[in-house]
PDB file of N, CA and C in Angstrom:
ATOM      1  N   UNK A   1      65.554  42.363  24.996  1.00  0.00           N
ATOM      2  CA  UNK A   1      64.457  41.668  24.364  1.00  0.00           C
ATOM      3  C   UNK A   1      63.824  42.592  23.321  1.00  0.00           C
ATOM      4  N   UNK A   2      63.548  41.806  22.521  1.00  0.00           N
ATOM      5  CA  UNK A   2      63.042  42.400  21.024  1.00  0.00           C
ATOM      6  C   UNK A   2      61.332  42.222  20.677  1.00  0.00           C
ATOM      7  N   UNK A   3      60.417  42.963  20.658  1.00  0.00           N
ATOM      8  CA  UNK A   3      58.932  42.719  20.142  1.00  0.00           C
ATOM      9  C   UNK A   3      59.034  42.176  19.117  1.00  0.00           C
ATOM     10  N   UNK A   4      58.337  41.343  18.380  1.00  0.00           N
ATOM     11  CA  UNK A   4      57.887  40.863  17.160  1.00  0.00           C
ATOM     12  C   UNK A   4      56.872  40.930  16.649  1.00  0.00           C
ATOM     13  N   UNK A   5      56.451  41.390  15.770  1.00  0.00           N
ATOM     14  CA  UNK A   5      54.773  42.324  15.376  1.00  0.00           C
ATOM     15  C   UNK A   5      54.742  41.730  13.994  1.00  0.00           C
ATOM     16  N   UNK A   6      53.829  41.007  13.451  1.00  0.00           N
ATOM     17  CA  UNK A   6      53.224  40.276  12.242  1.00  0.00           C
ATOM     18  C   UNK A   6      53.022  41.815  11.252  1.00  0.00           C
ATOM     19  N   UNK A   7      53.955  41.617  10.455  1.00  0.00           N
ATOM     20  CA  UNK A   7      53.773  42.633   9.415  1.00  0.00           C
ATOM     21  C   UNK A   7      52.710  42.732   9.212  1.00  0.00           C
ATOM     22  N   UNK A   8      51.840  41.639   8.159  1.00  0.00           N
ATOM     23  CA  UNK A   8      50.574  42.177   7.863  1.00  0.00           C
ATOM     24  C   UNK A   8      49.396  42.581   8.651  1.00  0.00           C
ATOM     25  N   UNK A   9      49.950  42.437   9.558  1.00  0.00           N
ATOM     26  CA  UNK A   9      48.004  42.733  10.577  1.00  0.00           C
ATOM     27  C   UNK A   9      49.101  43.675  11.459  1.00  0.00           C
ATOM     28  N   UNK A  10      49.807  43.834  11.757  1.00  0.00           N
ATOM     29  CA  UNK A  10      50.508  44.612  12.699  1.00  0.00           C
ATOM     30  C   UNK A  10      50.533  44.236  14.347  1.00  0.00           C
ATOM     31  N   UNK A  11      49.916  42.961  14.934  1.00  0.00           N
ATOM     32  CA  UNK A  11      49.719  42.011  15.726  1.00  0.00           C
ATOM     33  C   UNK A  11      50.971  41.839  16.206  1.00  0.00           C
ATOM     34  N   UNK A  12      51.637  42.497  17.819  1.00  0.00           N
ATOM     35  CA  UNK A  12      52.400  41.909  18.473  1.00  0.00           C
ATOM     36  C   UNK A  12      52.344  40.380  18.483  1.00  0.00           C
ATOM     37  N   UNK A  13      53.286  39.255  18.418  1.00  0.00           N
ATOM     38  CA  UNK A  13      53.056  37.437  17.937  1.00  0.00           C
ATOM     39  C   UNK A  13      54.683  36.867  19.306  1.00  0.00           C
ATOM     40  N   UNK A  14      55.572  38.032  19.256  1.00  0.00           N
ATOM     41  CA  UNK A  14      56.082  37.217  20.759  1.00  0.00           C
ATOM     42  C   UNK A  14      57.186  38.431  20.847  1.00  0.00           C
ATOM     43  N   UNK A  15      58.245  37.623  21.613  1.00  0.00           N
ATOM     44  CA  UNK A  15      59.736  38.016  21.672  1.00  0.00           C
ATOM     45  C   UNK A  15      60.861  37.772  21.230  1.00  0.00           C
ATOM     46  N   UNK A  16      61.692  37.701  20.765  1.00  0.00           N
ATOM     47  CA  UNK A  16      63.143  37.227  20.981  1.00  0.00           C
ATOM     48  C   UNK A  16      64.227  38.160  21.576  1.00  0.00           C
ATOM     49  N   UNK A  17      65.358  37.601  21.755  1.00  0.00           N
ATOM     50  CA  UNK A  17      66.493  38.303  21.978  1.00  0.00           C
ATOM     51  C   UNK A  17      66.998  37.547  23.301  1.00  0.00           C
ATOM     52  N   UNK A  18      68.559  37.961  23.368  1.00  0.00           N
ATOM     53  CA  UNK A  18      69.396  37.370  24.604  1.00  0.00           C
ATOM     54  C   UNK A  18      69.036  36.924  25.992  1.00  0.00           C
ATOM     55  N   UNK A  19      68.362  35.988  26.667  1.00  0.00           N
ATOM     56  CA  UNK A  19      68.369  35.837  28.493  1.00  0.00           C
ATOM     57  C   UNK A  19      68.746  34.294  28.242  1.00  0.00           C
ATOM     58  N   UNK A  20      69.313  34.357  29.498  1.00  0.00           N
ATOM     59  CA  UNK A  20      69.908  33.371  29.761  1.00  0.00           C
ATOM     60  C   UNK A  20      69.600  32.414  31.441  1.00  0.00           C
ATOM     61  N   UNK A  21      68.470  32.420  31.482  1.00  0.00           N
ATOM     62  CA  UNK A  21      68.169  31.948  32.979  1.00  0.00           C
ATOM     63  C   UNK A  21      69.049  30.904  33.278  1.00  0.00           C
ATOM     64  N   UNK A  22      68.960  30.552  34.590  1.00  0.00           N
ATOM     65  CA  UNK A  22      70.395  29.418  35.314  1.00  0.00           C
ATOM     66  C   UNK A  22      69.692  28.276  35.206  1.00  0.00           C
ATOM     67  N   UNK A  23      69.948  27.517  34.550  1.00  0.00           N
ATOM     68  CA  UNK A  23      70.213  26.132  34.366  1.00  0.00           C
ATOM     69  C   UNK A  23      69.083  25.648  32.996  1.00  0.00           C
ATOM     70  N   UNK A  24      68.750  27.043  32.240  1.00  0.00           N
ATOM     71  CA  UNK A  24      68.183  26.505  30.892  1.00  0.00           C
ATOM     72  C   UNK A  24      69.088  26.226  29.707  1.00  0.00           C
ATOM     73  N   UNK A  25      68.725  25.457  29.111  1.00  0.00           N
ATOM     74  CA  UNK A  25      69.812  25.175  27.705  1.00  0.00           C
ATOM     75  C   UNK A  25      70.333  26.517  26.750  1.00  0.00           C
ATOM     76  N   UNK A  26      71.463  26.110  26.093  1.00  0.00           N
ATOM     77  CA  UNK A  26      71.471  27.469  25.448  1.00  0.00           C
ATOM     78  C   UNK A  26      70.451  28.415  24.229  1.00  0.00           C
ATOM     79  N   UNK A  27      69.967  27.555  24.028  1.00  0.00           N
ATOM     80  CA  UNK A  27      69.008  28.252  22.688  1.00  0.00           C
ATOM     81  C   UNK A  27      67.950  27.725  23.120  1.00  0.00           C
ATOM     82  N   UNK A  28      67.042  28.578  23.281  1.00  0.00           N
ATOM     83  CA  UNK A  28      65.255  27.724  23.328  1.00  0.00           C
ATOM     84  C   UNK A  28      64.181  28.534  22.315  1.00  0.00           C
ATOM     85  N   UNK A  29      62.927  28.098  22.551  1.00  0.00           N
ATOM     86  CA  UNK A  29      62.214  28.281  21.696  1.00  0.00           C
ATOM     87  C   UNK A  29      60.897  28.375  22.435  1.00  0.00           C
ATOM     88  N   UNK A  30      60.150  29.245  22.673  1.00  0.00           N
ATOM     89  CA  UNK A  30      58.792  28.980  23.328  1.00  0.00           C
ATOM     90  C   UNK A  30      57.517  28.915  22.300  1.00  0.00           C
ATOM     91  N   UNK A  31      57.214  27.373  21.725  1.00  0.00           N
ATOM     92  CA  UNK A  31      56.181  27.867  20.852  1.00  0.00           C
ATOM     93  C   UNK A  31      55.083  27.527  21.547  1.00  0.00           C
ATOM     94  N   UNK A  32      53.838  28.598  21.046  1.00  0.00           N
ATOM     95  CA  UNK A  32      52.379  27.771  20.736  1.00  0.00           C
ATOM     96  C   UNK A  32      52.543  26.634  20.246  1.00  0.00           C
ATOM     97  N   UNK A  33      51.607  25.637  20.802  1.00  0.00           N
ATOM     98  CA  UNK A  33      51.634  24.140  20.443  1.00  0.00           C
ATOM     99  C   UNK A  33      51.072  24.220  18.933  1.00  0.00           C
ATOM    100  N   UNK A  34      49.655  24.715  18.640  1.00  0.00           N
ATOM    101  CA  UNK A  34      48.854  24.951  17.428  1.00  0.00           C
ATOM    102  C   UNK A  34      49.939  26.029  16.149  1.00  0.00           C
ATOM    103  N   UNK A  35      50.925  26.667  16.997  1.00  0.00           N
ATOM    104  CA  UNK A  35      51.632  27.256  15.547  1.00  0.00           C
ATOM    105  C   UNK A  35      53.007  26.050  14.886  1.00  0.00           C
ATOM    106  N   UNK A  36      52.075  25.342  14.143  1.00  0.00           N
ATOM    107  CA  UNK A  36      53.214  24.054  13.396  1.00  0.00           C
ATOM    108  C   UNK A  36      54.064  24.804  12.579  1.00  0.00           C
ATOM    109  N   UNK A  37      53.655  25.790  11.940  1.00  0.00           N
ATOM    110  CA  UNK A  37      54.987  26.317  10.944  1.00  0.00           C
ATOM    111  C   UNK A  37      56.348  26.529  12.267  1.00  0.00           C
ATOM    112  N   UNK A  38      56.068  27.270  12.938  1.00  0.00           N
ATOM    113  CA  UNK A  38      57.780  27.610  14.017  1.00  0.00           C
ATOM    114  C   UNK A  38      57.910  26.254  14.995  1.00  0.00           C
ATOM    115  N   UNK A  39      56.884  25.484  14.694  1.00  0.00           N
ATOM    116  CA  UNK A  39      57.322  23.949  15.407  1.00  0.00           C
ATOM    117  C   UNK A  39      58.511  23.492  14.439  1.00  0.00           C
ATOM    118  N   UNK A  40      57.606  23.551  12.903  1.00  0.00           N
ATOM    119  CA  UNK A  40      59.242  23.104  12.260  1.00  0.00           C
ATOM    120  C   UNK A  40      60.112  23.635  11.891  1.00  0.00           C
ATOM    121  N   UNK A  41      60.359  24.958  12.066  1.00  0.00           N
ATOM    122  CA  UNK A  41      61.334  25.694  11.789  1.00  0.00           C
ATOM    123  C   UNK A  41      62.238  25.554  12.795  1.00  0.00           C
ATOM    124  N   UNK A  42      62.069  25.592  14.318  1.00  0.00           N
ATOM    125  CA  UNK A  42      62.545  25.247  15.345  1.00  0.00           C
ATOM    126  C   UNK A  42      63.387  23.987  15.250  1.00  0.00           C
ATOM    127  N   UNK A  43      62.300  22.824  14.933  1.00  0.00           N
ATOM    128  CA  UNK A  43      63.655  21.564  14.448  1.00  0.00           C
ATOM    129  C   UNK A  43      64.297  21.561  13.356  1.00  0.00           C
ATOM    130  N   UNK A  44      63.957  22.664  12.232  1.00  0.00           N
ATOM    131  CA  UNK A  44      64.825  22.553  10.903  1.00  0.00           C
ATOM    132  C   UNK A  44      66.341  23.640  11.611  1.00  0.00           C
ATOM    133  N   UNK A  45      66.159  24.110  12.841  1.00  0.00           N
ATOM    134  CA  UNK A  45      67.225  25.107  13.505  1.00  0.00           C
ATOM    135  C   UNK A  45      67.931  24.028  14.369  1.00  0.00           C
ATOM    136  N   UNK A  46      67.428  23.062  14.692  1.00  0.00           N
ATOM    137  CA  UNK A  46      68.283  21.976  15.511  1.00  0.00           C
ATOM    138  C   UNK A  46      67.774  21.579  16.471  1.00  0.00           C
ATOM    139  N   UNK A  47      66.438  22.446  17.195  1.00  0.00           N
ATOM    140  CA  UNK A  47      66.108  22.316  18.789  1.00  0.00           C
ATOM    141  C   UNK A  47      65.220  20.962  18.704  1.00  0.00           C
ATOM    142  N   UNK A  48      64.832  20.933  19.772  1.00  0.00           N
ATOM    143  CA  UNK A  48      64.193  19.267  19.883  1.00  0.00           C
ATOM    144  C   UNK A  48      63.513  19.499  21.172  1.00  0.00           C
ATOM    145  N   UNK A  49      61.724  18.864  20.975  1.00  0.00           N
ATOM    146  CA  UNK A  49      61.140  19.231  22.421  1.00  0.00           C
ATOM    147  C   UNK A  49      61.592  18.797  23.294  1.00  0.00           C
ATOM    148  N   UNK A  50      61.178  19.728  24.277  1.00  0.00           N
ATOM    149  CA  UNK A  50      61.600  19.447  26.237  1.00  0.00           C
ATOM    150  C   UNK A  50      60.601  19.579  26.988  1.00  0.00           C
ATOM    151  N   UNK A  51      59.069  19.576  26.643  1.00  0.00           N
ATOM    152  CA  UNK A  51      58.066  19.977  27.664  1.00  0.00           C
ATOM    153  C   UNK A  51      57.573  21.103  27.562  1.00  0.00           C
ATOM    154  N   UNK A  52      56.494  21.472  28.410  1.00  0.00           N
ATOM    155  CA  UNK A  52      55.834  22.582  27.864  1.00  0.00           C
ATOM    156  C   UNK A  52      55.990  23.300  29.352  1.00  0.00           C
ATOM    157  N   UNK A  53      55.648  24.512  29.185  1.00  0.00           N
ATOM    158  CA  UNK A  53      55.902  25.386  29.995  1.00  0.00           C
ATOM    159  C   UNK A  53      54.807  26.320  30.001  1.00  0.00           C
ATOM    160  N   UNK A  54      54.627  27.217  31.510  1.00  0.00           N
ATOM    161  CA  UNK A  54      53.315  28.282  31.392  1.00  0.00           C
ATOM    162  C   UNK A  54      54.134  29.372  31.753  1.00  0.00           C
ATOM    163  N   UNK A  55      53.343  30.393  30.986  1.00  0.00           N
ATOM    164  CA  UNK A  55      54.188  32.416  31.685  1.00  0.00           C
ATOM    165  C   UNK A  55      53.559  32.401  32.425  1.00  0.00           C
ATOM    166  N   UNK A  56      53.943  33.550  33.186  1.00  0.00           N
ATOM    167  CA  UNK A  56      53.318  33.706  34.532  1.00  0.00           C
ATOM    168  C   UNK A  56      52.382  34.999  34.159  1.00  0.00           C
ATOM    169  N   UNK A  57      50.928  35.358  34.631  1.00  0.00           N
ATOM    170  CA  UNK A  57      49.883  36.050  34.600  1.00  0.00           C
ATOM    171  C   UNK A  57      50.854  37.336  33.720  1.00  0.00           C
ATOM    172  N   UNK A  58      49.802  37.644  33.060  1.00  0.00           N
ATOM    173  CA  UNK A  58      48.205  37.398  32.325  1.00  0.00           C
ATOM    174  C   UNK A  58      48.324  36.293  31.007  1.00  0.00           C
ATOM    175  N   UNK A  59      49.369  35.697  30.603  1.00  0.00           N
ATOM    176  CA  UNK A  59      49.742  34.768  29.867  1.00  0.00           C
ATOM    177  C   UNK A  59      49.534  33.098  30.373  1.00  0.00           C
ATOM    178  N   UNK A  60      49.219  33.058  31.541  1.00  0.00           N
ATOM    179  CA  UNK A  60      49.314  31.990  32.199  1.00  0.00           C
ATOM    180  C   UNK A  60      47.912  31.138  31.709  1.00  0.00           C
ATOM    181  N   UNK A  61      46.922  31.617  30.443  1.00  0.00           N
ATOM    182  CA  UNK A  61      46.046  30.562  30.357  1.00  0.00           C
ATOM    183  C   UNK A  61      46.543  29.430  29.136  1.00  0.00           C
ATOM    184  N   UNK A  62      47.733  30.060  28.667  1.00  0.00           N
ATOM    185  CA  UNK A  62      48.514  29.292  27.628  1.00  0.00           C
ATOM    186  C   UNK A  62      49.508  28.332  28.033  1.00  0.00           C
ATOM    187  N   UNK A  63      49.373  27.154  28.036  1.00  0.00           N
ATOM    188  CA  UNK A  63      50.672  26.192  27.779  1.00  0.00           C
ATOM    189  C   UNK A  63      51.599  26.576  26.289  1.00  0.00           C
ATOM    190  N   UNK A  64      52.931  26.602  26.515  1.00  0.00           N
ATOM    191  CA  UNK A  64      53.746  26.451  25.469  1.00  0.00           C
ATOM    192  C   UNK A  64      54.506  25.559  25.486  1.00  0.00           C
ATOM    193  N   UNK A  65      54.961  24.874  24.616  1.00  0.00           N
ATOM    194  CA  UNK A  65      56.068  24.222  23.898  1.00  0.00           C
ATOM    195  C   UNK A  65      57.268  24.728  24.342  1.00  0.00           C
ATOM    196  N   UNK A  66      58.293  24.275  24.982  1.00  0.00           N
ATOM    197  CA  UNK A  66      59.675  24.300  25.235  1.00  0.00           C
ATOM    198  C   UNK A  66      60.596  23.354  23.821  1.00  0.00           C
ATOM    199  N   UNK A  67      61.370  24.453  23.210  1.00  0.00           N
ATOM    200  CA  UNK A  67      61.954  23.170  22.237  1.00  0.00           C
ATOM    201  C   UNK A  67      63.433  24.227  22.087  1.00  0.00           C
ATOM    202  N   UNK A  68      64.478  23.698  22.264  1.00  0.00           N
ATOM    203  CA  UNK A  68      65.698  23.852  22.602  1.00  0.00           C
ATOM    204  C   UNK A  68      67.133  22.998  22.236  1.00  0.00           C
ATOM    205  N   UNK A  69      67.998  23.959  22.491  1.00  0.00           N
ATOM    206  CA  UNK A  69      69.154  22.700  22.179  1.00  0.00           C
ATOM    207  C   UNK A  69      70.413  23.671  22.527  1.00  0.00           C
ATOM    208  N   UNK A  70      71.550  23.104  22.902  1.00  0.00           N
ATOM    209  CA  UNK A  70      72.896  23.360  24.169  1.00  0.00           C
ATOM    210  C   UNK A  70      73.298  24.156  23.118  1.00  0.00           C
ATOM    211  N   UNK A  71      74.489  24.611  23.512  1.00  0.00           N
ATOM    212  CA  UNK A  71      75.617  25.450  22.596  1.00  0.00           C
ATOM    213  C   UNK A  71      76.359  24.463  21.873  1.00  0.00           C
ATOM    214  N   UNK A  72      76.824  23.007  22.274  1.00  0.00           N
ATOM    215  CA  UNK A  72      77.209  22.354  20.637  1.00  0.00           C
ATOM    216  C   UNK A  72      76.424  22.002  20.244  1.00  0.00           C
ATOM    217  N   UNK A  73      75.161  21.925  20.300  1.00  0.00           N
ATOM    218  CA  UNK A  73      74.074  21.245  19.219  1.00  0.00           C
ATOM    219  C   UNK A  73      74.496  22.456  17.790  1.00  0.00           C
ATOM    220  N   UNK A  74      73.896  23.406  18.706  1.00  0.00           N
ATOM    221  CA  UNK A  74      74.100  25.176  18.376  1.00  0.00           C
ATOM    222  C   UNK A  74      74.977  25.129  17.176  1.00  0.00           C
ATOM    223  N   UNK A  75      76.280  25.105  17.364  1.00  0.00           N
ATOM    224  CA  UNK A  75      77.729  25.268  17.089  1.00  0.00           C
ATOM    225  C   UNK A  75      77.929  24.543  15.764  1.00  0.00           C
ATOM    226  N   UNK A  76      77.305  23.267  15.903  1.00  0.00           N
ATOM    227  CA  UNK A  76      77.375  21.983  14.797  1.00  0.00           C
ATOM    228  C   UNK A  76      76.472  22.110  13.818  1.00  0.00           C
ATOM    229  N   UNK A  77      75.452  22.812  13.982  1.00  0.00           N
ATOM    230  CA  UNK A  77      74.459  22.594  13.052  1.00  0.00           C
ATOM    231  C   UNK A  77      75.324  22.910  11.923  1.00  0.00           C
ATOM    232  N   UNK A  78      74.499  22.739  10.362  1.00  0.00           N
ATOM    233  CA  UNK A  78      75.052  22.758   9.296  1.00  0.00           C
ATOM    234  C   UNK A  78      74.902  24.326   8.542  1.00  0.00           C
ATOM    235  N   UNK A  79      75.958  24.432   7.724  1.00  0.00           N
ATOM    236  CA  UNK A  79      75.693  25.997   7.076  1.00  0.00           C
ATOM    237  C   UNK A  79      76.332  26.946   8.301  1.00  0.00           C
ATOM    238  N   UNK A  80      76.865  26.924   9.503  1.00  0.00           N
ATOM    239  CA  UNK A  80      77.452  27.970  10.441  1.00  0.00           C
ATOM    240  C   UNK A  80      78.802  28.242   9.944  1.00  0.00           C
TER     241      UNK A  80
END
């Protein structure tokens, strides 16, 4: 897993990188509901909501956005 830190303010903003928990889709996306720019970047990438989801403490006063999609959604998209 990879930090992600907002260049200009220098503000840790999330994670990415490889996990694969058992029985989640292949690509997901955990957004803030209120951040619309990576809402649509997320569906301009292919994923499509699935529900929202909570982290577990000290993150747990946030609901997020689950938005995801399998390995052929993945595979098919356009431009790969």
């Amino acid at each position: 897993m990879f930090s992600v830190i907002e260049k200009a303010t220098g503000q840790w903003i999330g994670r990415v990188g490889p996990l694969q928990p058992e029985g989640w889709p292949e690509v997901i996306h955990l957004i803030d509901p209120a951040n619309e720019p990576f809402r649509r970047l997320a569906g301009r990438l292919g994923s499509a909501p699935r529900g929202t989801v909570q982290l577990p403490a000290p993150f747990s006063a946030t609901d997020l956005e689950v938005s995801a999609q399998d390995r052929v959604t993945w595979r098919a998209r356009p431009g790969r």
